[in-house]
N, C-alpha and C. Protein backbone atom coordinates (compact mmCIF):
# COMPACT_ATOMS: atom_id res chain seq x y z
N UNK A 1 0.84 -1.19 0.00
CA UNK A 1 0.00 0.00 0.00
C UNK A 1 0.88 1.24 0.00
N UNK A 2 0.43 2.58 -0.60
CA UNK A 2 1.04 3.35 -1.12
C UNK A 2 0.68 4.55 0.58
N UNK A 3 1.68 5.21 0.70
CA UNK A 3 1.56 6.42 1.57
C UNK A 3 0.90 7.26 0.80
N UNK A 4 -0.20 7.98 1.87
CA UNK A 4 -0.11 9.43 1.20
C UNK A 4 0.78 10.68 0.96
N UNK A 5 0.44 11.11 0.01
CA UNK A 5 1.63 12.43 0.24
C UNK A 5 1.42 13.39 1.15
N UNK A 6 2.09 14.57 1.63
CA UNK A 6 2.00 15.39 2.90
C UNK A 6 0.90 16.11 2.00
N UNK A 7 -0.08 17.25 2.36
CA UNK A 7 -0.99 17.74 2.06
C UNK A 7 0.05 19.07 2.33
N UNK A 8 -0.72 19.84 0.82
CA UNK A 8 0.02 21.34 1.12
C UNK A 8 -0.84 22.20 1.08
N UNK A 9 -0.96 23.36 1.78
CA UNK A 9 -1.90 24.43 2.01
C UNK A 9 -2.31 25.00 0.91
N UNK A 10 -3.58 25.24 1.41
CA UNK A 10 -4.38 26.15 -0.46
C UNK A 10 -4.94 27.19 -0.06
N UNK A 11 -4.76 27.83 -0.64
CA UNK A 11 -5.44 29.03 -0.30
C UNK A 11 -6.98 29.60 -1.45
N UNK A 12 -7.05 28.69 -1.68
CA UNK A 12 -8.62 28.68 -3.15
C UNK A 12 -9.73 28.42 -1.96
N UNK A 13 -10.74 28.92 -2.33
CA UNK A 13 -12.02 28.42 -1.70
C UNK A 13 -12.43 27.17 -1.45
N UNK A 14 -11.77 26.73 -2.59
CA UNK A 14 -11.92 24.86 -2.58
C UNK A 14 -10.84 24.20 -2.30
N UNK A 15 -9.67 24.68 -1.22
CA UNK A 15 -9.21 23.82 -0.62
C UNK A 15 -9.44 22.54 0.13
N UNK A 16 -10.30 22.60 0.78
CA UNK A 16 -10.67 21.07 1.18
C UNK A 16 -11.06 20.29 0.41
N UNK A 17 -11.70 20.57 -0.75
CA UNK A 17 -11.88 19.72 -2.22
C UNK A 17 -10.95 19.18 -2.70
N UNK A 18 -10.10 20.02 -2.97
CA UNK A 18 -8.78 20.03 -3.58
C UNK A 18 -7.69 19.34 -2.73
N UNK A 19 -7.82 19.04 -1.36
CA UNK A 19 -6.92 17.82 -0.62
C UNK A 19 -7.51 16.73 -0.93
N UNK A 20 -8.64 16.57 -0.86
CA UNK A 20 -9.25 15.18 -1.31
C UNK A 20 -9.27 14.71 -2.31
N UNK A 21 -9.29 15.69 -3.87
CA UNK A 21 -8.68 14.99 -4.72
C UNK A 21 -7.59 14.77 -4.82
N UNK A 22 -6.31 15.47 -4.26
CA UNK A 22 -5.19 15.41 -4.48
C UNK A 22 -4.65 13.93 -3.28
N UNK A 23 -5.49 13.34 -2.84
CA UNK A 23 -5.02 12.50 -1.84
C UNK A 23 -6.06 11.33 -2.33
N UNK A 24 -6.54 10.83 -3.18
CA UNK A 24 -7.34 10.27 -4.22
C UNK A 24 -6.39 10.01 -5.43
N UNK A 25 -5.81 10.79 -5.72
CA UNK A 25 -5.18 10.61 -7.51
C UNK A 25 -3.62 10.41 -7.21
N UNK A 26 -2.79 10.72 -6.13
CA UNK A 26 -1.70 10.38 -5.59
C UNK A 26 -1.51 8.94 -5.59
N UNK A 27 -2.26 8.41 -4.94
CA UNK A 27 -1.47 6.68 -4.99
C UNK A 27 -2.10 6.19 -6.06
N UNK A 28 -3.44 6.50 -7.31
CA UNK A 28 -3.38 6.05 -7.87
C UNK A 28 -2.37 6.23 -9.40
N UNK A 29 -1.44 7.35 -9.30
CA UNK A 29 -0.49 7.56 -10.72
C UNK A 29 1.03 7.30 -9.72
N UNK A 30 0.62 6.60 -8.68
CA UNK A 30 2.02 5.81 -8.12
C UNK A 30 1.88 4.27 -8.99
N UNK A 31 0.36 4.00 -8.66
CA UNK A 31 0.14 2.94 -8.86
C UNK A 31 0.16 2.27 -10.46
N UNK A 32 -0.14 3.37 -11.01
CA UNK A 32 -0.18 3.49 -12.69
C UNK A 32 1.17 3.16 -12.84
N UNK A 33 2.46 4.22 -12.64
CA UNK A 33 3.74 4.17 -12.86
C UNK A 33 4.61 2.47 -12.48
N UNK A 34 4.33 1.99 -11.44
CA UNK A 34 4.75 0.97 -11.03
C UNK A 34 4.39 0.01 -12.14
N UNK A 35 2.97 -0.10 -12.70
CA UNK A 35 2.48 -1.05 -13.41
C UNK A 35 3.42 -0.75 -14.56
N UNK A 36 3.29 0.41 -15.38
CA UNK A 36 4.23 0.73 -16.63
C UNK A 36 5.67 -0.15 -16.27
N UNK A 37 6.23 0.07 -15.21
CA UNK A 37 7.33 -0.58 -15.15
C UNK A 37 7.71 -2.01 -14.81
N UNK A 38 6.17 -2.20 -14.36
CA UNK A 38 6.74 -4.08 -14.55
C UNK A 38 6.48 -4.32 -15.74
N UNK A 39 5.38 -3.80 -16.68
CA UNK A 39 5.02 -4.19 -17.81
C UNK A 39 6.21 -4.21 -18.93
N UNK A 40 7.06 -2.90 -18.73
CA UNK A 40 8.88 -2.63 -19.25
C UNK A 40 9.46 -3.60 -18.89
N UNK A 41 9.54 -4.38 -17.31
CA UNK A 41 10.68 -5.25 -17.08
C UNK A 41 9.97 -6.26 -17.99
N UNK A 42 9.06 -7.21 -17.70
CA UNK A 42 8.23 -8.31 -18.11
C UNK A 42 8.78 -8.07 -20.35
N UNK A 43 8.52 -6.92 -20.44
CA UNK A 43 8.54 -7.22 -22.38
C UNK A 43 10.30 -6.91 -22.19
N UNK A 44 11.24 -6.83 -21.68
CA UNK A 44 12.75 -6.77 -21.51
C UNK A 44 12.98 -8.28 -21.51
N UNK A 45 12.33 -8.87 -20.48
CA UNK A 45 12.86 -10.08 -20.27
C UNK A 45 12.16 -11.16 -21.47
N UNK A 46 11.31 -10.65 -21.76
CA UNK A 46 10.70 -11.45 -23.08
C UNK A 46 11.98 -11.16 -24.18
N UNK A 47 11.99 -9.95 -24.69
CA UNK A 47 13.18 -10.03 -25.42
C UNK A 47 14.26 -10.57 -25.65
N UNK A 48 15.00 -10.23 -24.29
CA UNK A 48 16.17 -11.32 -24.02
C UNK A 48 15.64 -13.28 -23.90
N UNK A 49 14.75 -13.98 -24.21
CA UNK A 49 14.44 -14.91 -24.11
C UNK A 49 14.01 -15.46 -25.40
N UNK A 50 14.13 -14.52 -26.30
CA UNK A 50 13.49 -14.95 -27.82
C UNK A 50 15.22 -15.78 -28.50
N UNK A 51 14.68 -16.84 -28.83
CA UNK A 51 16.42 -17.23 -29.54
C UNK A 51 16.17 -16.47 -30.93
N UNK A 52 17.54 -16.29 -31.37
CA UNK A 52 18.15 -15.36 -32.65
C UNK A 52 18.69 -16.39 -33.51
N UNK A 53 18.53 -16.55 -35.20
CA UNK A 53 19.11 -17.20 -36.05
C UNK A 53 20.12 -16.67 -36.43
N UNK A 54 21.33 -17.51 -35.51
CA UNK A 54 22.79 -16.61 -35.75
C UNK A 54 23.16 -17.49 -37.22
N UNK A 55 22.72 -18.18 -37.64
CA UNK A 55 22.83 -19.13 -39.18
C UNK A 55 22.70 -18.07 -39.98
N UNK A 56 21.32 -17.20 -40.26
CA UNK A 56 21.15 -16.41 -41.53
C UNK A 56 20.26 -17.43 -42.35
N UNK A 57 19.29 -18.23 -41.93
CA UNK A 57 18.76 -18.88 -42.44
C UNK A 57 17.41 -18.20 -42.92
């Protein structure tokens, strides 16, 4: 599970709106990013696992 981030002061009318989305969309584009990067390791290691026709056949 992802931490939240520290909450930073607002000074808009809709500050308290605006912590709650911002503490809503935080762990989920942690969560996005992480996925991108297993999905990178996972097609890396596919690559390296494909055999190559060093023949020229």
């Amino acid at each position: 599970m992802t931490q939240l981030k520290t909450d930073e002061d607002f000074d808009d009318e809709e500050g308290i709106e605006s912590k709650r989305k911002r503490r809503i969309l935080v762990p989920s584009i942690e969560y996005r990013t992480m996925k991108t990067k297993q999905k990178k390791k996972k097609i890396k290691e596919l690559v390296t696992t494909i055999p190559t026709d060093k023949e020229g056949h």
